[in-house]
PDB file of N, CA and C in Angstrom:
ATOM      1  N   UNK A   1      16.043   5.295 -19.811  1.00  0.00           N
ATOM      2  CA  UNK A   1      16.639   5.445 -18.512  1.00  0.00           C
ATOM      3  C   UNK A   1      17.499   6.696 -18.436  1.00  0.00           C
ATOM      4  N   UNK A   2      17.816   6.998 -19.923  1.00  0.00           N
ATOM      5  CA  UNK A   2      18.828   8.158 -19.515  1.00  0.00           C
ATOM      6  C   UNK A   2      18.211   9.398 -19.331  1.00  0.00           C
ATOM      7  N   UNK A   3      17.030   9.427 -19.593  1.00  0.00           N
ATOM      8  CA  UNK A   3      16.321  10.705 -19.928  1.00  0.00           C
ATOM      9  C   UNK A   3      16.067  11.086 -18.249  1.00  0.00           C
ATOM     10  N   UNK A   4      14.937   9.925 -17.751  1.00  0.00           N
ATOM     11  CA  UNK A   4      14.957  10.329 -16.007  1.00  0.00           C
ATOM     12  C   UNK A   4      15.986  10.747 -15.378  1.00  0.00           C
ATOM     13  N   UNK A   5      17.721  10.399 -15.510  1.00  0.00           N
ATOM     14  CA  UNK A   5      18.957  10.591 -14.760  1.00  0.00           C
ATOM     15  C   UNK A   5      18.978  11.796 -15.294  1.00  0.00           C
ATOM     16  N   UNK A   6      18.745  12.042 -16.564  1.00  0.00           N
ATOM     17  CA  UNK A   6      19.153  13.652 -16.855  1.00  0.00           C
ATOM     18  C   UNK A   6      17.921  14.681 -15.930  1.00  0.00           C
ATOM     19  N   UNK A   7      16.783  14.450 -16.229  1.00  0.00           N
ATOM     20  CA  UNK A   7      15.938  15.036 -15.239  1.00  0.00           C
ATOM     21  C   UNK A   7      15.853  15.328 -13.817  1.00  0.00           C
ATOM     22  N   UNK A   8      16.245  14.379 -13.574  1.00  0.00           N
ATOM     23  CA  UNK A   8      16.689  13.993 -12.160  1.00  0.00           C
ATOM     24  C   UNK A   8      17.743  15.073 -11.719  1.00  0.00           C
ATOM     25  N   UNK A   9      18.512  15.165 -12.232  1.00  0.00           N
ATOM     26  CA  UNK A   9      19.919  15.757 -12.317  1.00  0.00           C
ATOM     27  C   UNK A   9      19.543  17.619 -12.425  1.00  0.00           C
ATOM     28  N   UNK A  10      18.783  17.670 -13.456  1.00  0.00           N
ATOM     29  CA  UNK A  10      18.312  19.469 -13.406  1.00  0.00           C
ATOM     30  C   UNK A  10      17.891  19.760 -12.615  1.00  0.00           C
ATOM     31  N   UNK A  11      16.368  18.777 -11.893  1.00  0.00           N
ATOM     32  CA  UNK A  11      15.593  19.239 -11.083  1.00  0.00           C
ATOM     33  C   UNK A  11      16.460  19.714 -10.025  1.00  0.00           C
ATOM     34  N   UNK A  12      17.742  18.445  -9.317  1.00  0.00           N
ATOM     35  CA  UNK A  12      18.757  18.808  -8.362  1.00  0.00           C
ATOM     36  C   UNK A  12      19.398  19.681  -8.063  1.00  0.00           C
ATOM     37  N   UNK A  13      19.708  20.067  -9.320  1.00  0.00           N
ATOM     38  CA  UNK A  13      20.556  21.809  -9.526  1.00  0.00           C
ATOM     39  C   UNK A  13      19.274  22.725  -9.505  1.00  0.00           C
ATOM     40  N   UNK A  14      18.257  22.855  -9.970  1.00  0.00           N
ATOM     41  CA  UNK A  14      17.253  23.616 -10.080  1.00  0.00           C
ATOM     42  C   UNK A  14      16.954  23.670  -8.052  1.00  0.00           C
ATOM     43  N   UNK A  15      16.979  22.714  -7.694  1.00  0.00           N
ATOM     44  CA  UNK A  15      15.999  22.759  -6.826  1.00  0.00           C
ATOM     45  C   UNK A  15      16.777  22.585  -5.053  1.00  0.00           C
ATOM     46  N   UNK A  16      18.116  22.672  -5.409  1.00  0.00           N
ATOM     47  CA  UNK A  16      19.263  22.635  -4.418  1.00  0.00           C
ATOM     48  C   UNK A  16      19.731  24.111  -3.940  1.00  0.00           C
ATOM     49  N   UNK A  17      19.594  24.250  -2.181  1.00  0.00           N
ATOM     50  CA  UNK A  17      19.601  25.386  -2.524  1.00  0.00           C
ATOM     51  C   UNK A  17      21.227  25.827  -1.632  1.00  0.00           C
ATOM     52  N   UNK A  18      21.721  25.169  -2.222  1.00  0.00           N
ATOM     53  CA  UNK A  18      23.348  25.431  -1.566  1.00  0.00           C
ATOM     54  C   UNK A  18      23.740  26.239  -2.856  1.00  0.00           C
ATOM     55  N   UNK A  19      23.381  25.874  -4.239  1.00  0.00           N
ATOM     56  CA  UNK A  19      23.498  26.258  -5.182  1.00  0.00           C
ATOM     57  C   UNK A  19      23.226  26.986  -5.894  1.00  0.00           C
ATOM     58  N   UNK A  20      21.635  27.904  -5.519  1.00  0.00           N
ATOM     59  CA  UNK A  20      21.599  28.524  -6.047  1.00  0.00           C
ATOM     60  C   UNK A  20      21.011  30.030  -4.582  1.00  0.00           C
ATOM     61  N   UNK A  21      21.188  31.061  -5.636  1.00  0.00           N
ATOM     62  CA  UNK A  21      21.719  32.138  -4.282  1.00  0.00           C
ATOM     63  C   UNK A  21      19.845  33.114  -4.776  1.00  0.00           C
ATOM     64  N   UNK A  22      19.715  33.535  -3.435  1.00  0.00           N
ATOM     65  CA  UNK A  22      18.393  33.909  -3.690  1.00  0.00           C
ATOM     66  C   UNK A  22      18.659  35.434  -3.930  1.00  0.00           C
ATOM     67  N   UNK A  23      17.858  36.675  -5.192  1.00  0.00           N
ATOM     68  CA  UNK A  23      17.909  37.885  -5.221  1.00  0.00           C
ATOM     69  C   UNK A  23      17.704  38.513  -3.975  1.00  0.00           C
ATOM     70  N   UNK A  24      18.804  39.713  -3.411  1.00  0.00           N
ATOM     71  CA  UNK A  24      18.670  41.221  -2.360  1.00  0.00           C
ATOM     72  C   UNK A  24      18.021  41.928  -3.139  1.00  0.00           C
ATOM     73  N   UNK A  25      17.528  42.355  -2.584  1.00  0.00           N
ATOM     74  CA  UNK A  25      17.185  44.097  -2.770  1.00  0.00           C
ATOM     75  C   UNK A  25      17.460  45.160  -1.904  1.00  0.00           C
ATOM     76  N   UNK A  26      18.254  46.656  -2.298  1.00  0.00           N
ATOM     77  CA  UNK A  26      18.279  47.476  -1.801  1.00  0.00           C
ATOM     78  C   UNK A  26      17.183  48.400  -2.064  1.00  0.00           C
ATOM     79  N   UNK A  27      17.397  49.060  -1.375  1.00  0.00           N
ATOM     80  CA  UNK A  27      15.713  49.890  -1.053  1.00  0.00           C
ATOM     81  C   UNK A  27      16.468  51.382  -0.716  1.00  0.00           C
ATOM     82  N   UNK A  28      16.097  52.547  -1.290  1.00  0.00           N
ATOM     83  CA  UNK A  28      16.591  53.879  -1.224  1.00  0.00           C
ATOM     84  C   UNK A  28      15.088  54.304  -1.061  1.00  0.00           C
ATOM     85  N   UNK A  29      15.475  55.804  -0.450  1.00  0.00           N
ATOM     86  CA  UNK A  29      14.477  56.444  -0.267  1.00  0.00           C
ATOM     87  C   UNK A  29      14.871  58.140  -0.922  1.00  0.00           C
ATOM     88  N   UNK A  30      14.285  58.344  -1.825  1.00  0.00           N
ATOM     89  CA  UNK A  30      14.944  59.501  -2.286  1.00  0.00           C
ATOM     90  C   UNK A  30      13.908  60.883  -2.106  1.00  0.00           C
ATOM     91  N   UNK A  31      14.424  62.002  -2.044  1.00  0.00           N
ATOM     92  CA  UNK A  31      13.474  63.349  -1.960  1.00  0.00           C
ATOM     93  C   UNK A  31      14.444  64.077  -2.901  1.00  0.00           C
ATOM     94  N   UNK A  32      13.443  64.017  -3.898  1.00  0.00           N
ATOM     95  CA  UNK A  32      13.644  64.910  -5.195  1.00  0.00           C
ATOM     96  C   UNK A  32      13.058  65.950  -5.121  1.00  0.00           C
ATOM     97  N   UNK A  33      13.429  67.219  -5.199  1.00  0.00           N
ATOM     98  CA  UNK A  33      12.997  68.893  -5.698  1.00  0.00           C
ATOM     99  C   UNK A  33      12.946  68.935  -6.647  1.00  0.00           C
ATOM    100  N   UNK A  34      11.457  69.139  -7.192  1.00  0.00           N
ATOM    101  CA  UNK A  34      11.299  68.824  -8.894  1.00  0.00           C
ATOM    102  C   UNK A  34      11.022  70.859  -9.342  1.00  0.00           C
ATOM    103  N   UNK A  35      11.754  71.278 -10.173  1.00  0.00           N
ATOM    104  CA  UNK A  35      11.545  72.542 -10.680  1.00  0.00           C
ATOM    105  C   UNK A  35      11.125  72.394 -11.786  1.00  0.00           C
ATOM    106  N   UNK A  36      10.372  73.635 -11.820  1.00  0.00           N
ATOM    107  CA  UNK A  36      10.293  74.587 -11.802  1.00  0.00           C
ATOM    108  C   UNK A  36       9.417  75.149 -10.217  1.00  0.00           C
ATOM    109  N   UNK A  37       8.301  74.122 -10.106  1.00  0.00           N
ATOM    110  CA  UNK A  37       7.472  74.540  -9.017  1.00  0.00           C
ATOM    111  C   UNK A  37       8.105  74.190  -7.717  1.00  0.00           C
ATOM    112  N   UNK A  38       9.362  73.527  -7.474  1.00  0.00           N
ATOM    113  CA  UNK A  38       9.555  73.719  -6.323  1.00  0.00           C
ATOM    114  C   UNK A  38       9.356  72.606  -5.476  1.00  0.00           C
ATOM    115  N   UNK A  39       8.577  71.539  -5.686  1.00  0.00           N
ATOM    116  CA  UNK A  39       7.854  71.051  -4.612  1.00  0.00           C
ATOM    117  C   UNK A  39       8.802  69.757  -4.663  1.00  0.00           C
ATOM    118  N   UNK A  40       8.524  69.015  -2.952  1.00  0.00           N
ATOM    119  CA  UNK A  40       9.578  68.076  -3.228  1.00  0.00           C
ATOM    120  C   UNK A  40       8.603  66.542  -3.055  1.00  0.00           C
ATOM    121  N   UNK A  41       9.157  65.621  -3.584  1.00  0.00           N
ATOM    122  CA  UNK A  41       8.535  64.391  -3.860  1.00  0.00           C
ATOM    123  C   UNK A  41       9.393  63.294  -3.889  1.00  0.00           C
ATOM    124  N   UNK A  42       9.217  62.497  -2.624  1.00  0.00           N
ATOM    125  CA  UNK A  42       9.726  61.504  -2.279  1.00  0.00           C
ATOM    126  C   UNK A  42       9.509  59.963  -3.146  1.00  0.00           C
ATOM    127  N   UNK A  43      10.831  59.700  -3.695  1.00  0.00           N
ATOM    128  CA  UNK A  43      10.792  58.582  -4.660  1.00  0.00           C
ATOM    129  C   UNK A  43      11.496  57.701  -3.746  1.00  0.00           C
ATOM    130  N   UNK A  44      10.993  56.297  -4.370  1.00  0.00           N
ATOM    131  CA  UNK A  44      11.356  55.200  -3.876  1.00  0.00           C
ATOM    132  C   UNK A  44      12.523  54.456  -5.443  1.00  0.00           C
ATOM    133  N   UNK A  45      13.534  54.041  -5.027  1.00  0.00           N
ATOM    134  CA  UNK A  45      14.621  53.152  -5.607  1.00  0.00           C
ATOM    135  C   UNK A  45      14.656  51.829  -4.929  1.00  0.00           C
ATOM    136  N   UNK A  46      14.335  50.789  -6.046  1.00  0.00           N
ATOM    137  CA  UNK A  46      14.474  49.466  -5.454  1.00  0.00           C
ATOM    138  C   UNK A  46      15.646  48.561  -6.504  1.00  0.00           C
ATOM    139  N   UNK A  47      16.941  48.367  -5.726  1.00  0.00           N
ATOM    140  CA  UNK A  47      17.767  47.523  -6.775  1.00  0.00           C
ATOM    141  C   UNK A  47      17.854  46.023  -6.230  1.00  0.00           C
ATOM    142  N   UNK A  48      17.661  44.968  -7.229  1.00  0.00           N
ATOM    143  CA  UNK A  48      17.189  44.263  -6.922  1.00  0.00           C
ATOM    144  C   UNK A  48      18.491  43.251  -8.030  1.00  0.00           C
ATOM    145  N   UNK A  49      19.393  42.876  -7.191  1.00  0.00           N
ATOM    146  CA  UNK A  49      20.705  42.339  -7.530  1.00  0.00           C
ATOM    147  C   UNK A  49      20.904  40.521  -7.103  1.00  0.00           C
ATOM    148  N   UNK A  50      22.141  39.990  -7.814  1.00  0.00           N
ATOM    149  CA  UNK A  50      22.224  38.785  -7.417  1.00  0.00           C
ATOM    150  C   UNK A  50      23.552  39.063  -6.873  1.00  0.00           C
ATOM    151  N   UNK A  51      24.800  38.013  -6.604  1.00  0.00           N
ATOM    152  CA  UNK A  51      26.215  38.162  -6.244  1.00  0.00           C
ATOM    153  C   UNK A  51      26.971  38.838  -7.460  1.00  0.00           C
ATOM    154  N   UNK A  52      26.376  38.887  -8.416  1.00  0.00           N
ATOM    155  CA  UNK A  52      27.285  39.613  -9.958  1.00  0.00           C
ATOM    156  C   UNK A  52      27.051  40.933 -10.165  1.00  0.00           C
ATOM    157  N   UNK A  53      25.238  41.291 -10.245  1.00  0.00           N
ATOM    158  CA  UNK A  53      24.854  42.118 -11.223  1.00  0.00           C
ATOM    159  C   UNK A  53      23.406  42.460 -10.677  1.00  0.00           C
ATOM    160  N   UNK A  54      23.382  43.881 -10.858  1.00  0.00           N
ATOM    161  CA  UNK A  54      21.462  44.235 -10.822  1.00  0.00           C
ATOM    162  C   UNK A  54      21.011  43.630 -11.631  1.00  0.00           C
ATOM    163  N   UNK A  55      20.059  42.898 -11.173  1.00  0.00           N
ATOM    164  CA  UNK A  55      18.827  42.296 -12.433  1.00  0.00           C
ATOM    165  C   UNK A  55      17.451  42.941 -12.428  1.00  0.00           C
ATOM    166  N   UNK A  56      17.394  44.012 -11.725  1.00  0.00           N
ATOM    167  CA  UNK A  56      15.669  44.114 -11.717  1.00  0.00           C
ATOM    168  C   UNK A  56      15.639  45.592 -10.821  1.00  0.00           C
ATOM    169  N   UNK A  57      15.293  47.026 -11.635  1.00  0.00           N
ATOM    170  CA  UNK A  57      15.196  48.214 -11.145  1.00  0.00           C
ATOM    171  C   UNK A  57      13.768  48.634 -10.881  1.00  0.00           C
ATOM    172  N   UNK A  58      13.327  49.119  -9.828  1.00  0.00           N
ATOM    173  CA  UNK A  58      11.891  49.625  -9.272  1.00  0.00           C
ATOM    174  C   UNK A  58      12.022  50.734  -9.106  1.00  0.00           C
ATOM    175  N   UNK A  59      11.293  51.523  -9.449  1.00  0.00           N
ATOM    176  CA  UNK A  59      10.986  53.243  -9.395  1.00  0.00           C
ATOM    177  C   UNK A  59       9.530  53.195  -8.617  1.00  0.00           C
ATOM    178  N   UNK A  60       9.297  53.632  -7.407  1.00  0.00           N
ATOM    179  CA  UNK A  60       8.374  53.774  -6.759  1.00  0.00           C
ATOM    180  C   UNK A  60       7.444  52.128  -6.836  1.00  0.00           C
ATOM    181  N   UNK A  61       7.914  51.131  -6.426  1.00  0.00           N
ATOM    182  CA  UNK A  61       7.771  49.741  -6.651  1.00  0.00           C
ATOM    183  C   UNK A  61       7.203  49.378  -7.785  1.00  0.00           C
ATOM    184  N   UNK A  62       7.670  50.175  -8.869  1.00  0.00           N
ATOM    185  CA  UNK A  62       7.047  49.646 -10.113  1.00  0.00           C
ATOM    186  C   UNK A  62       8.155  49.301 -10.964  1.00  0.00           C
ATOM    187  N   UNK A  63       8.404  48.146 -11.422  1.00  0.00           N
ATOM    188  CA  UNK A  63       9.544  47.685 -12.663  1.00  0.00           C
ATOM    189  C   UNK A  63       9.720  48.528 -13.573  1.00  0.00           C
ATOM    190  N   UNK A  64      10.893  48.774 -13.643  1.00  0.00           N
ATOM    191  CA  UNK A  64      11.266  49.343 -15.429  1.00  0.00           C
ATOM    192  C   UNK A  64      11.394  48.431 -16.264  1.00  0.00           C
ATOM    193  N   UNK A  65      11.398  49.238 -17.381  1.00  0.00           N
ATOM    194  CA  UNK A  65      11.345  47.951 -18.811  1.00  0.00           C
ATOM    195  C   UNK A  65      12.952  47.664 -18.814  1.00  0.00           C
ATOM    196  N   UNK A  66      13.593  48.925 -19.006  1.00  0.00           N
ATOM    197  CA  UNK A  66      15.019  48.834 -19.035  1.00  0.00           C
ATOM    198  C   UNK A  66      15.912  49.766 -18.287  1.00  0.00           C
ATOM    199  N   UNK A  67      17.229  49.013 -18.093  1.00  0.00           N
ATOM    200  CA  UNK A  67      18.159  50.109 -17.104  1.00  0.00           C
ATOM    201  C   UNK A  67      19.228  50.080 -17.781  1.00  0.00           C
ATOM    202  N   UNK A  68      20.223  50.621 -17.836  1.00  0.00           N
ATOM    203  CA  UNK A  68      21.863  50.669 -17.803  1.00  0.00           C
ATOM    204  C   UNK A  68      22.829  50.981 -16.196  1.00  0.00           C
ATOM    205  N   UNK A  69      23.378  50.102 -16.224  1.00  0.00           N
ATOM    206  CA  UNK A  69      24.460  50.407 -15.326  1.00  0.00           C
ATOM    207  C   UNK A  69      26.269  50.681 -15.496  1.00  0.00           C
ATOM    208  N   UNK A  70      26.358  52.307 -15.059  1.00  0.00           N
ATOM    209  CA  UNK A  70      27.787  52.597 -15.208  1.00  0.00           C
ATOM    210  C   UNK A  70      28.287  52.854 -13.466  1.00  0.00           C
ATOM    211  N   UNK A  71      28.894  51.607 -13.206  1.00  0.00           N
ATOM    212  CA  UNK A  71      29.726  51.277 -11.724  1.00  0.00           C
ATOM    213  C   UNK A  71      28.498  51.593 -10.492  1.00  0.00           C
ATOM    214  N   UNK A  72      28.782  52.819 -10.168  1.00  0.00           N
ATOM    215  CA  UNK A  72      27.414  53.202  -8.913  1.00  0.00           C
ATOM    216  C   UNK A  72      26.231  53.761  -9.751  1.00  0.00           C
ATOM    217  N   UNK A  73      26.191  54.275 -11.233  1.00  0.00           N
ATOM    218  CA  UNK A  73      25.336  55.139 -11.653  1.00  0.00           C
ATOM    219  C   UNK A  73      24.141  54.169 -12.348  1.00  0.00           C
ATOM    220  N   UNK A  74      22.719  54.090 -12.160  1.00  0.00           N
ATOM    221  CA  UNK A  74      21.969  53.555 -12.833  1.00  0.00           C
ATOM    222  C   UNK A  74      20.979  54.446 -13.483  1.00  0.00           C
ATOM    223  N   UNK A  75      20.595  54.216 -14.955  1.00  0.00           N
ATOM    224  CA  UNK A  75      20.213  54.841 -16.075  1.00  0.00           C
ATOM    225  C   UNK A  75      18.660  54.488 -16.279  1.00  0.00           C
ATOM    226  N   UNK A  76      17.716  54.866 -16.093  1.00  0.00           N
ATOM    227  CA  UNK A  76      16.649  54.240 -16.654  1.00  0.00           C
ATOM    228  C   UNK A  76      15.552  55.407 -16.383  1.00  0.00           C
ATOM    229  N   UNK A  77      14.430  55.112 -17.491  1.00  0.00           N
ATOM    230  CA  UNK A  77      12.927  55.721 -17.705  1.00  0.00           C
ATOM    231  C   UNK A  77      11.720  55.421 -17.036  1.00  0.00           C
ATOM    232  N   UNK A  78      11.240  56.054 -16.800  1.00  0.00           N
ATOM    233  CA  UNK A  78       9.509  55.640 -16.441  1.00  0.00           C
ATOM    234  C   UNK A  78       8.995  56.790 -16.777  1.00  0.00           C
ATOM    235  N   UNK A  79       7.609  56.745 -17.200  1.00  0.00           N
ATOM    236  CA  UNK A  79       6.423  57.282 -17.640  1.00  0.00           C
ATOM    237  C   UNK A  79       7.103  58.980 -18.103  1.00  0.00           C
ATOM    238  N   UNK A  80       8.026  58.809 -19.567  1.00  0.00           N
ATOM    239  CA  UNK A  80       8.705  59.879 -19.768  1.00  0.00           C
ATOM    240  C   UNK A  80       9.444  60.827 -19.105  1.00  0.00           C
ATOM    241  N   UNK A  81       9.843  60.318 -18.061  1.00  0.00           N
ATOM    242  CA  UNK A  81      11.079  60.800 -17.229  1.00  0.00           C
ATOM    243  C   UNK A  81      12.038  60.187 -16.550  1.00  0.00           C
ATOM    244  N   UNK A  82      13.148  60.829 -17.269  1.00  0.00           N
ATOM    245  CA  UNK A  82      14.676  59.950 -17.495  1.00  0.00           C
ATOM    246  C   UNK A  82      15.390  60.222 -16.425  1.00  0.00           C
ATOM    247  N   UNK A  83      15.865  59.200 -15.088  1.00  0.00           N
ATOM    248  CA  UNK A  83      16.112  59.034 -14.607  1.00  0.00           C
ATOM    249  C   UNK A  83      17.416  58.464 -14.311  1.00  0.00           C
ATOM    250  N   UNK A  84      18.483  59.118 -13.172  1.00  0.00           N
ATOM    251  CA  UNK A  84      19.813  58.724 -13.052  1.00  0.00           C
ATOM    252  C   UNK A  84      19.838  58.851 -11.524  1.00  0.00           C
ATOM    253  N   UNK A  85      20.148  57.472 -10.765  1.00  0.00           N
ATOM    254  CA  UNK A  85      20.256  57.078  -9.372  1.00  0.00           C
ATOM    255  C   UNK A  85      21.385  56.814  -9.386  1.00  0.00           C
ATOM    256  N   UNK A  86      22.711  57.473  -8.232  1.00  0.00           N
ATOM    257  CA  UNK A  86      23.862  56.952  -8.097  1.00  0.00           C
ATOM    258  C   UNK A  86      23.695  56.126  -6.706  1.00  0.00           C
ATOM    259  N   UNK A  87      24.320  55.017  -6.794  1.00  0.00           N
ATOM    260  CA  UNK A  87      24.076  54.629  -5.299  1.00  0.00           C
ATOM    261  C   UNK A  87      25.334  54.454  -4.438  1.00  0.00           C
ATOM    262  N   UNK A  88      26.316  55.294  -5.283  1.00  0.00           N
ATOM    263  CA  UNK A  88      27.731  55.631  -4.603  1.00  0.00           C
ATOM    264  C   UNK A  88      27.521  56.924  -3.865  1.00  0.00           C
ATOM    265  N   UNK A  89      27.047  58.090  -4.516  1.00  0.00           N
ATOM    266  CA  UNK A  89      26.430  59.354  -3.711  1.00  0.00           C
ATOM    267  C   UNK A  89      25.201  59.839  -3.259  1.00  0.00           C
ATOM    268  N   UNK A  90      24.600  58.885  -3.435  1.00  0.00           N
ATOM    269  CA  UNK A  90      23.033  58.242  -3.104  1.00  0.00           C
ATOM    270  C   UNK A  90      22.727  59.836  -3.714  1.00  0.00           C
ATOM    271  N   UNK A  91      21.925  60.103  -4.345  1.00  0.00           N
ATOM    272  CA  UNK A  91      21.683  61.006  -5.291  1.00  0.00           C
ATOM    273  C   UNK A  91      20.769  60.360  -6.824  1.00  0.00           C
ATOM    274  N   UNK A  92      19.791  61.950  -6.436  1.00  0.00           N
ATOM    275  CA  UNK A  92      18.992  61.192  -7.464  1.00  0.00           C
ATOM    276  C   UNK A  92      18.815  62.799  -8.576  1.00  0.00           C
ATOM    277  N   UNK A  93      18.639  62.371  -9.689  1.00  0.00           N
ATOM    278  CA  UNK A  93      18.494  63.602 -10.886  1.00  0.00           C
ATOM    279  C   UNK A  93      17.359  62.559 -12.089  1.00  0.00           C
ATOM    280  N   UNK A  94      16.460  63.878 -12.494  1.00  0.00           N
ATOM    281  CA  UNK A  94      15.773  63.381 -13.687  1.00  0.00           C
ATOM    282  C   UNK A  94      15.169  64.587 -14.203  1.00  0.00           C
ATOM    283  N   UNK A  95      14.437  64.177 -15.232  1.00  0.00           N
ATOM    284  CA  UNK A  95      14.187  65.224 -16.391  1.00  0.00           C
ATOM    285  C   UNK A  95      13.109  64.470 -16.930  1.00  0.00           C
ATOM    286  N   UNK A  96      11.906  65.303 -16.938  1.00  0.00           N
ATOM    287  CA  UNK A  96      10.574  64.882 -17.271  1.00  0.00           C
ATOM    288  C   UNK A  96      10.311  65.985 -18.858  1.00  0.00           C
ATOM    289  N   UNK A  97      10.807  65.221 -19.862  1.00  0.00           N
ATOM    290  CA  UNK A  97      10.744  65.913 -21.313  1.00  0.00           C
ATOM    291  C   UNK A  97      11.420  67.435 -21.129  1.00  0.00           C
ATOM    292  N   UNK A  98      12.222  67.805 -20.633  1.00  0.00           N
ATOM    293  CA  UNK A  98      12.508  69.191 -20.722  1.00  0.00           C
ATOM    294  C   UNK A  98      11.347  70.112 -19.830  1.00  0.00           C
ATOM    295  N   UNK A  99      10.346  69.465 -19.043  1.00  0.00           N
ATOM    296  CA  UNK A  99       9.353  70.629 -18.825  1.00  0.00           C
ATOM    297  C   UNK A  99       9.846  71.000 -17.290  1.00  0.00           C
ATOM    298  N   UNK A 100      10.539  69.716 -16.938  1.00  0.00           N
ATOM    299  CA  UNK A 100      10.627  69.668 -15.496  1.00  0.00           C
ATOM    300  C   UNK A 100      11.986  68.721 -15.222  1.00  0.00           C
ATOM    301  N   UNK A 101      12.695  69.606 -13.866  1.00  0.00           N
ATOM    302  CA  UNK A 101      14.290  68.747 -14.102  1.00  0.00           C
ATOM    303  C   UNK A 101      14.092  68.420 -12.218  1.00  0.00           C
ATOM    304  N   UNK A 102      14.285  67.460 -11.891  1.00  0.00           N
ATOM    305  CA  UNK A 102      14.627  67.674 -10.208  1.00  0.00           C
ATOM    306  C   UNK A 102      15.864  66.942  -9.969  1.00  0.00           C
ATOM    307  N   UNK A 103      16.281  67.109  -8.764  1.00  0.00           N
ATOM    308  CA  UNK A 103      17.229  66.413  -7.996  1.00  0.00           C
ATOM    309  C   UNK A 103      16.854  66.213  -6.720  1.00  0.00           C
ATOM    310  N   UNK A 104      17.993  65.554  -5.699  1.00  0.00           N
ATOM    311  CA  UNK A 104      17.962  65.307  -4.481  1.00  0.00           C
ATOM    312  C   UNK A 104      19.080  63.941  -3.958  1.00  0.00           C
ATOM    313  N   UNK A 105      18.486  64.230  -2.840  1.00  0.00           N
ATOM    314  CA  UNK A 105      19.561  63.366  -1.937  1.00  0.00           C
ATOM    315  C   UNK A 105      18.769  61.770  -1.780  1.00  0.00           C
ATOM    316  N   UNK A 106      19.197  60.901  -1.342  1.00  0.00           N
ATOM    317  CA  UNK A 106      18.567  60.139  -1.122  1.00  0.00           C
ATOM    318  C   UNK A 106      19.658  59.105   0.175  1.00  0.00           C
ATOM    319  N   UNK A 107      18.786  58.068   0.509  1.00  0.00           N
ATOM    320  CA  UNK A 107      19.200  57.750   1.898  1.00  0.00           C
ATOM    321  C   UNK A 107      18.921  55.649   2.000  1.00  0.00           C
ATOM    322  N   UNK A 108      20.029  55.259   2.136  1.00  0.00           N
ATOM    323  CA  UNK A 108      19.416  53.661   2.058  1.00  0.00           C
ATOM    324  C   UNK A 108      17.871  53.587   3.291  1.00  0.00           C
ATOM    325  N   UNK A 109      16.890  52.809   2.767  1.00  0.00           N
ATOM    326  CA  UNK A 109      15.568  52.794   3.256  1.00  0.00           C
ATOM    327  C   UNK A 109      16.075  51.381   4.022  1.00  0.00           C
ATOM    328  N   UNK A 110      15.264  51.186   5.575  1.00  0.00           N
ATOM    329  CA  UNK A 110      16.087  49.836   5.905  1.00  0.00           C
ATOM    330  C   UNK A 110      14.974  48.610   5.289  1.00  0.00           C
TER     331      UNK A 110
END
């Protein structure tokens, strides 16, 4: 009998939804000037947060493996280019192995 009350009891918390808070996502739209050549290329930033903490970073709607976060600044890689999104100066900078560095502005996407 005790086992069902305990079950009973998770599913409730699991499955109550006063209790539990569903993930936002913010959505940026960034235009990076990638040099050497000049050309500019519009990236997509997706932060994807609960009431605490980002849990889940998208670079052009694709997941990263991993991020770091310092206050507005978020840290993370894709397909060998290292990437830094502030979303205090909405600003975006990265560096593709040394061959190629861009920046830009970026703008909350609604």
């Amino acid at each position: 009998m005790r086992s069902r009350g305990a079950v009973g009891l998770v599913l409730f918390l699991l499955l109550s939804p006063a209790l539990t808070r569903a993930a936002e996502a913010s959505r940026y739209r960034c235009e990076a000037v990638y040099q050497p050549a000049r050309s500019v290329w519009v990236r997509s930033v997706t932060l994807v947060h609960d009431e605490k903490k980002i849990i889940e970073v998208q670079i052009d709607e694709v997941p990263v493996y991993s991020f770091n976060v310092h206050g507005t600044l978020v840290l993370t890689a894709q397909d060998n280019e290292r990437i830094a999104f502030d979303a205090g100066k909405l600003s975006w900078q990265s560096d593709w192995r040394g061959l190629m560095q861009s920046s830009g502005r970026c703008e909350k996407a609604p």
